[in-house]
Protein backbone atom coordinates (compact mmCIF):
# COMPACT_ATOMS: atom_id res chain seq x y z
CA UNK A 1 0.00 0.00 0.00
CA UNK A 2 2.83 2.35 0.96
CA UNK A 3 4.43 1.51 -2.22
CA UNK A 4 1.30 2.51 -4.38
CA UNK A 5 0.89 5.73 -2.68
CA UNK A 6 4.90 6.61 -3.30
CA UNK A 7 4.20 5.91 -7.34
CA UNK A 8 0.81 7.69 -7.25
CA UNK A 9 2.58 10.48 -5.69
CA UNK A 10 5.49 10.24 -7.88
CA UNK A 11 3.67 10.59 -10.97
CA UNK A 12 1.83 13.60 -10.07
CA UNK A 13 4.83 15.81 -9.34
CA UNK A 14 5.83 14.18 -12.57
CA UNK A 15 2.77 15.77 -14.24
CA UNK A 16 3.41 19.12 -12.30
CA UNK A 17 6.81 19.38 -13.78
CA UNK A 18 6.25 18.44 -16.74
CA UNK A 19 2.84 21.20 -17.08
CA UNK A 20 6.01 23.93 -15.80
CA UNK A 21 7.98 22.79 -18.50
CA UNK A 22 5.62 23.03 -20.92
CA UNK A 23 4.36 26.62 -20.39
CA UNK A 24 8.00 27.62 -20.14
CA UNK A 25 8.81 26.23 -23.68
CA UNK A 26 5.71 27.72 -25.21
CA UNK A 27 6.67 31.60 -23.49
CA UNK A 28 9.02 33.00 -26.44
CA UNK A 29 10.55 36.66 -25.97
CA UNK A 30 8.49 39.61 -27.31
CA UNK A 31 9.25 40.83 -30.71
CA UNK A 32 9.45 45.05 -31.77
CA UNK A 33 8.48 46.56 -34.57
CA UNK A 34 11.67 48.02 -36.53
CA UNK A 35 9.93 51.73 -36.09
CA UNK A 36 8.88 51.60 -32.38
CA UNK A 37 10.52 54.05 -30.26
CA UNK A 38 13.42 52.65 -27.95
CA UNK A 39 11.99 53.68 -24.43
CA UNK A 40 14.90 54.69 -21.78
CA UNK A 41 14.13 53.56 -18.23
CA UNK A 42 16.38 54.32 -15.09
CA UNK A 43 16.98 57.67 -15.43
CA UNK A 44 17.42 60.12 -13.01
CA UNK A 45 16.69 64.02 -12.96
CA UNK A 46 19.78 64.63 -11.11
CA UNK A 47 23.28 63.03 -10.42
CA UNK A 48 26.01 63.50 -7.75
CA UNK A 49 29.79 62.45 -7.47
CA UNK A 50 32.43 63.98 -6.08
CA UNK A 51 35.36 65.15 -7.73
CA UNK A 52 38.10 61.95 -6.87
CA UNK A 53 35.04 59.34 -8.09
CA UNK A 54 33.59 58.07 -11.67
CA UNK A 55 30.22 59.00 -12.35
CA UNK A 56 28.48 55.46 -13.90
CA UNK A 57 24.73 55.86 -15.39
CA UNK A 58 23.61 52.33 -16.12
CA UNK A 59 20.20 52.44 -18.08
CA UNK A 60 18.11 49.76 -19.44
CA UNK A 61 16.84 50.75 -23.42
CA UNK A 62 13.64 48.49 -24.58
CA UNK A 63 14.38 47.46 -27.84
CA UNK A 64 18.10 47.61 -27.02
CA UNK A 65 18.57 45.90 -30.99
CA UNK A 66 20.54 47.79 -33.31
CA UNK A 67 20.78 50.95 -30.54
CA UNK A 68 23.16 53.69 -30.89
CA UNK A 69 24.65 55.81 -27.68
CA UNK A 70 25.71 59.25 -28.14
CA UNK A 71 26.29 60.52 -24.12
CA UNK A 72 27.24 64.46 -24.33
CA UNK A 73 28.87 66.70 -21.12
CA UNK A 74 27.87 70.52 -22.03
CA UNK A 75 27.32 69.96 -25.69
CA UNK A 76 30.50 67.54 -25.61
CA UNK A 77 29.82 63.81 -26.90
CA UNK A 78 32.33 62.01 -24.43
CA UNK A 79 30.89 58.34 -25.00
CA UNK A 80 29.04 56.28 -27.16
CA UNK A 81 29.13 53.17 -25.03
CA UNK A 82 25.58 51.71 -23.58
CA UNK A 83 26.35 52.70 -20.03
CA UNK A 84 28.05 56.12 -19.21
CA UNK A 85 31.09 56.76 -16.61
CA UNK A 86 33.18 59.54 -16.53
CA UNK A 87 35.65 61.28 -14.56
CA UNK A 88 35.19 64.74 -14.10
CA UNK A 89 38.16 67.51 -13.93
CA UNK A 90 36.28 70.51 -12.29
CA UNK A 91 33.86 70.00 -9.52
CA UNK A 92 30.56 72.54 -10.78
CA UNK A 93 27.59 71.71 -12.60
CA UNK A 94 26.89 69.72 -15.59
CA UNK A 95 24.59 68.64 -17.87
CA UNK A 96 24.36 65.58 -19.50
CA UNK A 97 22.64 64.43 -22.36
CA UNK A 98 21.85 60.70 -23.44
CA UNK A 99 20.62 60.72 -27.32
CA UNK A 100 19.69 56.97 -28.73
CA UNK A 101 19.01 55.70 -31.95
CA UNK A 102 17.23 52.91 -33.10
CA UNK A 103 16.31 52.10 -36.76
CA UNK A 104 16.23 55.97 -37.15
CA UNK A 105 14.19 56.19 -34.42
CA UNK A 106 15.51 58.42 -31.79
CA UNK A 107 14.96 59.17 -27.69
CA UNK A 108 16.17 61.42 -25.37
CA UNK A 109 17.02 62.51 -21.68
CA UNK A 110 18.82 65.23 -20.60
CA UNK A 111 20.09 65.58 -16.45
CA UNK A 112 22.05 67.37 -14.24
CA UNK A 113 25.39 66.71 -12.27
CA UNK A 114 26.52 67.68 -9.70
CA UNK A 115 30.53 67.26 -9.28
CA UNK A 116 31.50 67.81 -5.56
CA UNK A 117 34.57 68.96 -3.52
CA UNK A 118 34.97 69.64 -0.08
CA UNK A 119 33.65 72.96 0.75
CA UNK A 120 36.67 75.76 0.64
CA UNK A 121 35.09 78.99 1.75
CA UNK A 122 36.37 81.95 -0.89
CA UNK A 123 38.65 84.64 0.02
CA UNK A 124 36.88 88.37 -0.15
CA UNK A 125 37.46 92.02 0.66
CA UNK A 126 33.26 92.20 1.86
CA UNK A 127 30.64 90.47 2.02
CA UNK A 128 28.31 90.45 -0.29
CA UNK A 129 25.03 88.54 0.96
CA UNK A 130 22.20 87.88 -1.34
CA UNK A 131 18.82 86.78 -0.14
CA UNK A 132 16.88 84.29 -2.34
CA UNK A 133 12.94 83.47 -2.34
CA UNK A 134 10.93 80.32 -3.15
CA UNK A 135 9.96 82.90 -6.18
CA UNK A 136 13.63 82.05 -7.08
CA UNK A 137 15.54 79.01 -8.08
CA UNK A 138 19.07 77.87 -8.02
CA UNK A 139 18.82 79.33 -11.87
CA UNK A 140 19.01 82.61 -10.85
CA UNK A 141 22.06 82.87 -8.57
CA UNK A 142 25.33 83.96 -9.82
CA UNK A 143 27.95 82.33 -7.13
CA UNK A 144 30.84 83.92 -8.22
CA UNK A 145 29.54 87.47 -7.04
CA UNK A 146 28.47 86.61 -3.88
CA UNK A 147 29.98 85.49 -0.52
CA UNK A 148 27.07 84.38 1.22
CA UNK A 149 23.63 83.07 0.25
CA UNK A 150 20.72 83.76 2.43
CA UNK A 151 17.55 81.30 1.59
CA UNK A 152 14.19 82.64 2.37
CA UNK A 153 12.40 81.94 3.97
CA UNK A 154 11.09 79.67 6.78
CA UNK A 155 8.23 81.24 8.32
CA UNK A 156 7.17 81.57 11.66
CA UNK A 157 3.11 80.80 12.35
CA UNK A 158 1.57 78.67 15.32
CA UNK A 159 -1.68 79.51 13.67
CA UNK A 160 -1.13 77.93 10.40
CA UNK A 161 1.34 75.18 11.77
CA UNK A 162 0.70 74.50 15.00
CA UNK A 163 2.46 71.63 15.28
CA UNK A 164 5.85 72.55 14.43
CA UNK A 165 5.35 76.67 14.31
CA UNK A 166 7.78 76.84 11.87
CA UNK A 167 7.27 76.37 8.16
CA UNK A 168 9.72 75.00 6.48
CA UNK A 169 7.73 73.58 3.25
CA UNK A 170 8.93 76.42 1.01
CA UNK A 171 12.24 74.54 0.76
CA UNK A 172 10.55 71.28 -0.91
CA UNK A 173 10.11 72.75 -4.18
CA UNK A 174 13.44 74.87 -3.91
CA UNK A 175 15.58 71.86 -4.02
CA UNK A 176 17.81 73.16 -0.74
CA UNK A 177 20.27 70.20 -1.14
CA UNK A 178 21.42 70.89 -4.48
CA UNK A 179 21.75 74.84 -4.07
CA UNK A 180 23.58 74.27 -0.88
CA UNK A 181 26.11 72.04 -2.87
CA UNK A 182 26.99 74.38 -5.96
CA UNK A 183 26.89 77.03 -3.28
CA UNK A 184 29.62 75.28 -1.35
CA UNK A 185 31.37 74.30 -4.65
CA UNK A 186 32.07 78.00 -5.82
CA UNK A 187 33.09 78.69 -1.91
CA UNK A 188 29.95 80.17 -0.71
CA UNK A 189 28.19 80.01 2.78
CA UNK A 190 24.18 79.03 2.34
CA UNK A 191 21.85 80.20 5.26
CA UNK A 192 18.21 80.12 5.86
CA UNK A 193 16.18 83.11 6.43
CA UNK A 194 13.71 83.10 9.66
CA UNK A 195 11.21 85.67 9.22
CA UNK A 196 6.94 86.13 9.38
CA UNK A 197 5.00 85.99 6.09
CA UNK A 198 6.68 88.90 3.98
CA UNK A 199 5.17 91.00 0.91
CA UNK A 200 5.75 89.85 -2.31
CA UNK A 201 9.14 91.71 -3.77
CA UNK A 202 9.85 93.78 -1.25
CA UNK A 203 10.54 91.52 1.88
CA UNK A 204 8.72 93.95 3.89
CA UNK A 205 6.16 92.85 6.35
CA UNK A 206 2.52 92.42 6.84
CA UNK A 207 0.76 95.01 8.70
CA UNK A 208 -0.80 93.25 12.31
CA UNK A 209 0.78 90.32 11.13
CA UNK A 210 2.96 89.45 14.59
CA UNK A 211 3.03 85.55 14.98
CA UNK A 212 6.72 85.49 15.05
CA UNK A 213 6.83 87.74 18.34
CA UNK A 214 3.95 85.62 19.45
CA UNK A 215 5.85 82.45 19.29
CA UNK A 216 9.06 83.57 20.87
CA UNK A 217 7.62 85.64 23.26
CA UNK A 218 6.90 82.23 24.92
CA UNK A 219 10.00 80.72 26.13
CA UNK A 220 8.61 76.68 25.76
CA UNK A 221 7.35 78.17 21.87
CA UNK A 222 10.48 79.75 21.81
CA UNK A 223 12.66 76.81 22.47
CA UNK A 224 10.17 75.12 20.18
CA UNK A 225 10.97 76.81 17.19
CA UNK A 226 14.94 77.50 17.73
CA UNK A 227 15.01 73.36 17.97
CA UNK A 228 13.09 73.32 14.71
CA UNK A 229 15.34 75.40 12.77
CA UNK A 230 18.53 74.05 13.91
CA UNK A 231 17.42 70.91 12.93
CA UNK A 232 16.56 71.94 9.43
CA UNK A 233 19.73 73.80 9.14
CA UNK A 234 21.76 70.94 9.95
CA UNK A 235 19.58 68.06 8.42
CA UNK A 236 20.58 70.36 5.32
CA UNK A 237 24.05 71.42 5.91
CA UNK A 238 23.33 74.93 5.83
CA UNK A 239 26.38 77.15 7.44
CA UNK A 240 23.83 79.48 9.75
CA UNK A 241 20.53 81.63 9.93
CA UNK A 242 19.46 84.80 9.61
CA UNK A 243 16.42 86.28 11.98
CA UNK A 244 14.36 88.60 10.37
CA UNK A 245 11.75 89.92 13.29
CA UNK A 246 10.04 91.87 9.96
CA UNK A 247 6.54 92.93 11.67
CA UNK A 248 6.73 94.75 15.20
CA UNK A 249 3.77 96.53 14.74
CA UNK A 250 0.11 95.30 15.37
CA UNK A 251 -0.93 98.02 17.42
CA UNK A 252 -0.06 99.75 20.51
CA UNK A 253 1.49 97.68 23.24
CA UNK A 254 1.35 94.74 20.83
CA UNK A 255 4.92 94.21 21.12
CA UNK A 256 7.25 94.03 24.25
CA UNK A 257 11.31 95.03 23.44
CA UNK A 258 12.56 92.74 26.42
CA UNK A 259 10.63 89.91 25.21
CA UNK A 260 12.29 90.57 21.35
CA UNK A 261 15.76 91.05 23.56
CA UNK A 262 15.51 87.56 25.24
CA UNK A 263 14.71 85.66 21.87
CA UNK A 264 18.04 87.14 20.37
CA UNK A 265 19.84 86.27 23.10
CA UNK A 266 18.42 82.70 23.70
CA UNK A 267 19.97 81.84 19.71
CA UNK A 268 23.16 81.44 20.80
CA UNK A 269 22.57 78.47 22.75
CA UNK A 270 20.78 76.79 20.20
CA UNK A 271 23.29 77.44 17.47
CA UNK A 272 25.18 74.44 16.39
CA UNK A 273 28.89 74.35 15.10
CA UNK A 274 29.13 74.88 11.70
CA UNK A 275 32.13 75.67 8.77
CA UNK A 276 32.60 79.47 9.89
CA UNK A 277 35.88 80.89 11.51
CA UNK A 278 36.54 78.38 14.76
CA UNK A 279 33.61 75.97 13.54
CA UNK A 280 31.58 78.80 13.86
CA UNK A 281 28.13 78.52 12.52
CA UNK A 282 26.75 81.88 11.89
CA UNK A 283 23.82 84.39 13.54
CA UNK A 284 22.76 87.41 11.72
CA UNK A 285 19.43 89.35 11.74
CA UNK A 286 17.97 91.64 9.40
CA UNK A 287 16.58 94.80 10.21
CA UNK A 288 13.80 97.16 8.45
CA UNK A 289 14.78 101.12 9.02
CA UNK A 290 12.07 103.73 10.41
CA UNK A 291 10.25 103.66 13.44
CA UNK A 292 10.38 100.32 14.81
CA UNK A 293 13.93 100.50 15.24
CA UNK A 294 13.49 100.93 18.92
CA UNK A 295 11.76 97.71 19.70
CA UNK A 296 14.75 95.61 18.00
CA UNK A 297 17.65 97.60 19.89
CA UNK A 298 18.08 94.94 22.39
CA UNK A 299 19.97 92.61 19.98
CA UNK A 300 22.70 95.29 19.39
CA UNK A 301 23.55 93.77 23.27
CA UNK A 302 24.16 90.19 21.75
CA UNK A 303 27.78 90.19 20.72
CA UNK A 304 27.18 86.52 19.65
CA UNK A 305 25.61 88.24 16.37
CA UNK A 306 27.77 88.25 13.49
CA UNK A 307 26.43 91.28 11.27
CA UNK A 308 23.18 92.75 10.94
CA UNK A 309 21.61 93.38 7.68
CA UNK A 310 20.12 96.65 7.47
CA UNK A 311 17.27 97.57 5.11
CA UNK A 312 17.16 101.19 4.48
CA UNK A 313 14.48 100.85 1.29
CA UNK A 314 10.81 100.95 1.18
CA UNK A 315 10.68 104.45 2.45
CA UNK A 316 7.46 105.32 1.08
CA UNK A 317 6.77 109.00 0.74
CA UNK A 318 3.39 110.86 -0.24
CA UNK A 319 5.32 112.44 -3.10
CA UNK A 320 7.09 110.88 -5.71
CA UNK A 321 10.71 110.61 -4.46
CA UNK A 322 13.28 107.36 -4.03
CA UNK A 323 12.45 104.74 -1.50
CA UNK A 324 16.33 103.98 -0.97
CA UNK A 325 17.98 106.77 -1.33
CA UNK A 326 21.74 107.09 -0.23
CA UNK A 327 21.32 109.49 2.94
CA UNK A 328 19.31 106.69 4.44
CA UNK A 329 22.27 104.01 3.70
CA UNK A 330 24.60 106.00 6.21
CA UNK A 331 21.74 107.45 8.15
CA UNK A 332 20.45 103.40 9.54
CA UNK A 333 24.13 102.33 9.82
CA UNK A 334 24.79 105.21 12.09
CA UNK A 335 21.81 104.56 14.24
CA UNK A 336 22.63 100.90 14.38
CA UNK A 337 26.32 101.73 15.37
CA UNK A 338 24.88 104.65 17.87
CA UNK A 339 23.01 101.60 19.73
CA UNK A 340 26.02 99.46 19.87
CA UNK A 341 26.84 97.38 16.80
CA UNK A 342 30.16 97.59 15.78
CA UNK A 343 30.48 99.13 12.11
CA UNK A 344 32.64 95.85 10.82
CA UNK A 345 28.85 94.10 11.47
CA UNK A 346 26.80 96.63 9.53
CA UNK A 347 25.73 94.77 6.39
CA UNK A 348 24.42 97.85 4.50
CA UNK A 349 21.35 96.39 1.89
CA UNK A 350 19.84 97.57 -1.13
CA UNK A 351 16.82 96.73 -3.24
CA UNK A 352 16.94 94.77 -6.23
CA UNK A 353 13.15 96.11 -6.96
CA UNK A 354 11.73 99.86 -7.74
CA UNK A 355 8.86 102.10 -6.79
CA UNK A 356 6.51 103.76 -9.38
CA UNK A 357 4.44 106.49 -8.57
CA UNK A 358 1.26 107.43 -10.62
CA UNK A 359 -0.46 110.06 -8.84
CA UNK A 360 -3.75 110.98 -9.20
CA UNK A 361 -4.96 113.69 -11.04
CA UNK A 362 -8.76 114.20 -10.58
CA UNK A 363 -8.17 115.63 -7.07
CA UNK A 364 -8.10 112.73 -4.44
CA UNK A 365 -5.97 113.71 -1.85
CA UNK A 366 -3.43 110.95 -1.04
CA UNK A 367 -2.58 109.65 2.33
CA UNK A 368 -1.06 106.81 4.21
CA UNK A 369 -4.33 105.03 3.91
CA UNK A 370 -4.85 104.84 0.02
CA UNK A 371 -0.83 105.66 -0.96
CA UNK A 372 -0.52 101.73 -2.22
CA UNK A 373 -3.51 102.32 -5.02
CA UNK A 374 -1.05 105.18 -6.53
CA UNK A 375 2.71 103.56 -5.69
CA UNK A 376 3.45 100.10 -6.85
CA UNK A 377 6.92 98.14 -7.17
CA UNK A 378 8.21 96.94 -9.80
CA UNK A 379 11.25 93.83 -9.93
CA UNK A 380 14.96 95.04 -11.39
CA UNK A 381 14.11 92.39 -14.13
CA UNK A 382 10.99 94.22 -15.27
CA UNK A 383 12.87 97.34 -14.91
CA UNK A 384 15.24 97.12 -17.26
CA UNK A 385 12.67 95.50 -19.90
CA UNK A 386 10.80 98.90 -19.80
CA UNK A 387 14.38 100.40 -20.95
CA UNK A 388 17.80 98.54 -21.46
CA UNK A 389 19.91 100.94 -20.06
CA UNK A 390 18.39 101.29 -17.20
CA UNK A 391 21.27 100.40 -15.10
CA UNK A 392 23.29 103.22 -15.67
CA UNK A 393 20.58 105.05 -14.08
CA UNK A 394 18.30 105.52 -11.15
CA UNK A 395 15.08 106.66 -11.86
CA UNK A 396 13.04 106.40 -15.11
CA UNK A 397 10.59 109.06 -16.14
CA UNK A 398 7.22 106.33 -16.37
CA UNK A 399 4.04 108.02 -14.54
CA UNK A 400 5.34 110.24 -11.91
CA UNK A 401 8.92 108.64 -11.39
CA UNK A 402 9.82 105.08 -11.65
CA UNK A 403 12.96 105.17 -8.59
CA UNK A 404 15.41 102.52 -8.08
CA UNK A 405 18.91 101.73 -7.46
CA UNK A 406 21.18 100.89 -10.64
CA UNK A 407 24.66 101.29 -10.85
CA UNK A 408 25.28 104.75 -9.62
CA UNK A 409 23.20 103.88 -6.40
CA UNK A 410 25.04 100.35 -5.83
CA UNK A 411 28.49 102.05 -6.17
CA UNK A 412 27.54 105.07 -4.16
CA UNK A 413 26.59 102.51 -1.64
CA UNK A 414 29.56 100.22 -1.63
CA UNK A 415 31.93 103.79 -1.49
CA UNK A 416 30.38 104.56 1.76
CA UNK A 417 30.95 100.55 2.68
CA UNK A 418 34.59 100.80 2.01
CA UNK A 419 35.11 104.34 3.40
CA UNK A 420 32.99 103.88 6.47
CA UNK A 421 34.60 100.28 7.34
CA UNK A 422 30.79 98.32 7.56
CA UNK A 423 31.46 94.67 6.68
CA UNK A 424 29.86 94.75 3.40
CA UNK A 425 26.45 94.69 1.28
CA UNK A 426 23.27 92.69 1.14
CA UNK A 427 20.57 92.29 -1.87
CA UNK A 428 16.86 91.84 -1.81
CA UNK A 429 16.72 89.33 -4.00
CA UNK A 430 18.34 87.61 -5.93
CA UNK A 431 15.62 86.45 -8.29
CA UNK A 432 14.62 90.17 -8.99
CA UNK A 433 18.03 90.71 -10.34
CA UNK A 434 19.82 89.52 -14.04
CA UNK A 435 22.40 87.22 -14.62
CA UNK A 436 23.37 89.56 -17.56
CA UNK A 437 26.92 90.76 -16.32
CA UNK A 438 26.57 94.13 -17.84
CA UNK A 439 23.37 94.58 -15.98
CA UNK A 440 23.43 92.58 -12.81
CA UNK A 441 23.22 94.67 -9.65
CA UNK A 442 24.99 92.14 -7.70
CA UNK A 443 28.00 91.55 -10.22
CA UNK A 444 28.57 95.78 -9.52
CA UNK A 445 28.08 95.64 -5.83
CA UNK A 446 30.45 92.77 -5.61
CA UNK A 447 33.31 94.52 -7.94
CA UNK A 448 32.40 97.88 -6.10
CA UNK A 449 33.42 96.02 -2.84
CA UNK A 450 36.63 94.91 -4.31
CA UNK A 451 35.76 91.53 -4.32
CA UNK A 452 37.28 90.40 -7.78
């Protein structure tokens, strides 16, 4: 009996195997049509080596028969072999193109890569700081006119977020890592900006708008947030952060200096170390000019501070005259130093952005109240498409005055940076500004300095 149920057995694994068999013989490979389109999979958006390693891209092409390679670096064919590796001489940025062929069919893809070195901070006469907004993109910096890079910016709200306070979401679409590495390629520092919501090309703030106070007037909200952003700044290797307290006005007694005193100097025991001088990882704050000046005194007390960006633009007037005009340069960095901060911190800023006035002519009388329906700003960029030279000036004649700084304002500026020892200049932003060397605002400001 036991011997009848071992050959019973027997011969149905023998059918099983054999029924495998079968279905394997009868599966046969898929055949292409000599004109369908050789489809690329694998391929990445962006790639990353460092400068001692081969870069390899290994892709898998679907009808790989009778396929041609043609890889290019910059326009450059360097390879026509199935699978790319190269070793690159200069750590920057790259692109890389893969162009098949198949049966005069063709396909593309086209990347980016990133070649890394350790970061070497440059050598420069002053800084030059430039602040860049999730408006912007890595496209739009120039790196070899600027010494630091300020991203902005994460903003503090426990009303929209109030589980972290902090939002720091902007940076998802921004692609922080890869800025911070061709930052730290061409020798720059990268830092993020901490600030409340901001108008749109100005930086300036939102009237009543004081949840950044709110949270740090609190020291378990305040301890809450400075743990949040060191922990960004580090997850991405970011070299320090700037505070900009931009609203301190939502009414009378809304605010409280000592309160705005104690968050400044509560940073410096959240700050971790970082590639500055000593392992120093840096503190700065930005400050608007005007009136609110007194409530943000206290942090010319914190010597921890590095520099402190003033912003002596956006000085709205009920007749048509500049919002950043030079007097006020000199004028903020003297208050600033009266109050304590040494000049070598002054970071003296100007706008890469313009204010038109049309004024009305049908007899309205214009105030404070109703001065935004007749003034309006305009970005550098859209500047200089209303007239090409625009940067060897600093005012065009559109409505009632179109007034800006170009050239003559950014060197004026930097002269009074050299002769008056402040530690250099700062931009609002970088995204507002050209690329175009004979243009850019930030290419003069950084020659101006003496930086090249």
């Amino acid at each position: 009996m036991k011997n009848y149920r071992f050959i019973k057995e027997a011969f149905l694994l023998m059918v099983i195997v054999s029924m495998f068999v079968s279905c394997a013989e009868e599966v046969e490979n898929p055949s292409f049509d000599s004109d369908e389109l050789p489809r690329i999979f694998g391929w990445e958006q962006l790639y990353g080596t460092n400068i001692e390693d081969s870069l390899k891209i290994a892709v898998q092409v679907s009808p790989s028969d009778g396929v041609t390679y043609s890889w290019t670096l910059d326009g450059v064919e360097v390879s026509t072999e199935p699978t790319f590796e190269y070793l690159f001489d200069d750590p920057k940025t790259y692109e890389v193109h893969l162009a098949i062929e198949r049966n005069g069919v063709p396909n593309t893809r086209t990347a980016t890569v990133e070649v890394n070195q350790p970061f070497v901070p440059k050598d420069y006469a002053k800084m030059m700081v430039g602040f860049l907004t999730s408006a912007g993109s890595i496209s739009d910096v120039d790196f070899s006119s600027l010494t630091h890079l300020v991203i902005s910016s994460a903003v503090v709200d426990e009303v929209a977020f109030p589980e972290t306070i902090v939002d720091t979401t902007f940076a998802d679409a921004m692609n922080i890592p890869q800025i911070v590495q061709s930052a730290h390629n061409a020798g720059v520092y990268v830092m993020l900006d901490v600030t409340d919501d901001m108008a749109a090309i100005t930086g300036g703030g939102l009237y009543g708008d004081v949840t950044f106070f709110d949270a740090v007037a609190d020291a378990d909200k305040r301890a809450k947030v400075l743990e949040t952003i060191m922990k960004f700044a580090v997850d991405n290797q970011l070299d320090g952060v700037n505070f900009y307290l931009n609203d301190t006005w939502g009414g009378p007694g809304s605010l409280d200096a000592a309160a705005i005193g104690a968050f400044y100097a509560a940073v410096p025991d959240y700050l971790p170390e970082g590639p500055g001088p000593d392992g120093e990882f840096f503190y700065s704050v930005s400050v608007p000019g005007g009136w609110t000046t007194s409530l943000l005194s206290p942090l010319a007390a914190v010597e921890r501070i590095d520099w402190v960006n003033i912003q002596p633009y956006r000085y709205e007037d009920l007749s048509p005259t500049s919002h950043s005009p030079g007097w006020a340069f000199t004028s903020l960095a003297d208050t600033w130093i009266g109050l304590g901060v040494p000049a070598e911190k002054i970071v003296g800023g100007f706008p890469a952005f313009g204010l038109k006035y049309d004024m009305p002519t049908d007899g309205t009388v214009v105030g404070w109240g109703n001065l935004w329906m007749f003034a309006t700003y305009h970005t550098y960029k859209e500047i200089l498409s209303m007239d090409a030279e625009a940067y060897s000036k600093n005012m065009l004649s559109v409505d009632d005055g179109l007034f800006y700084d170009g050239h003559p304002a950014v060197t004026e500026k930097a002269n009074a940076v050299l002769s008056q020892g402040y530690g250099g200049m700062m931009m609002w932003s970088i995204e507002s500004d050209t690329k175009d060397p004979e243009t850019s605002l930030l290419k003069a400001a950084y020659s101006a300095l003496g930086n090249n």
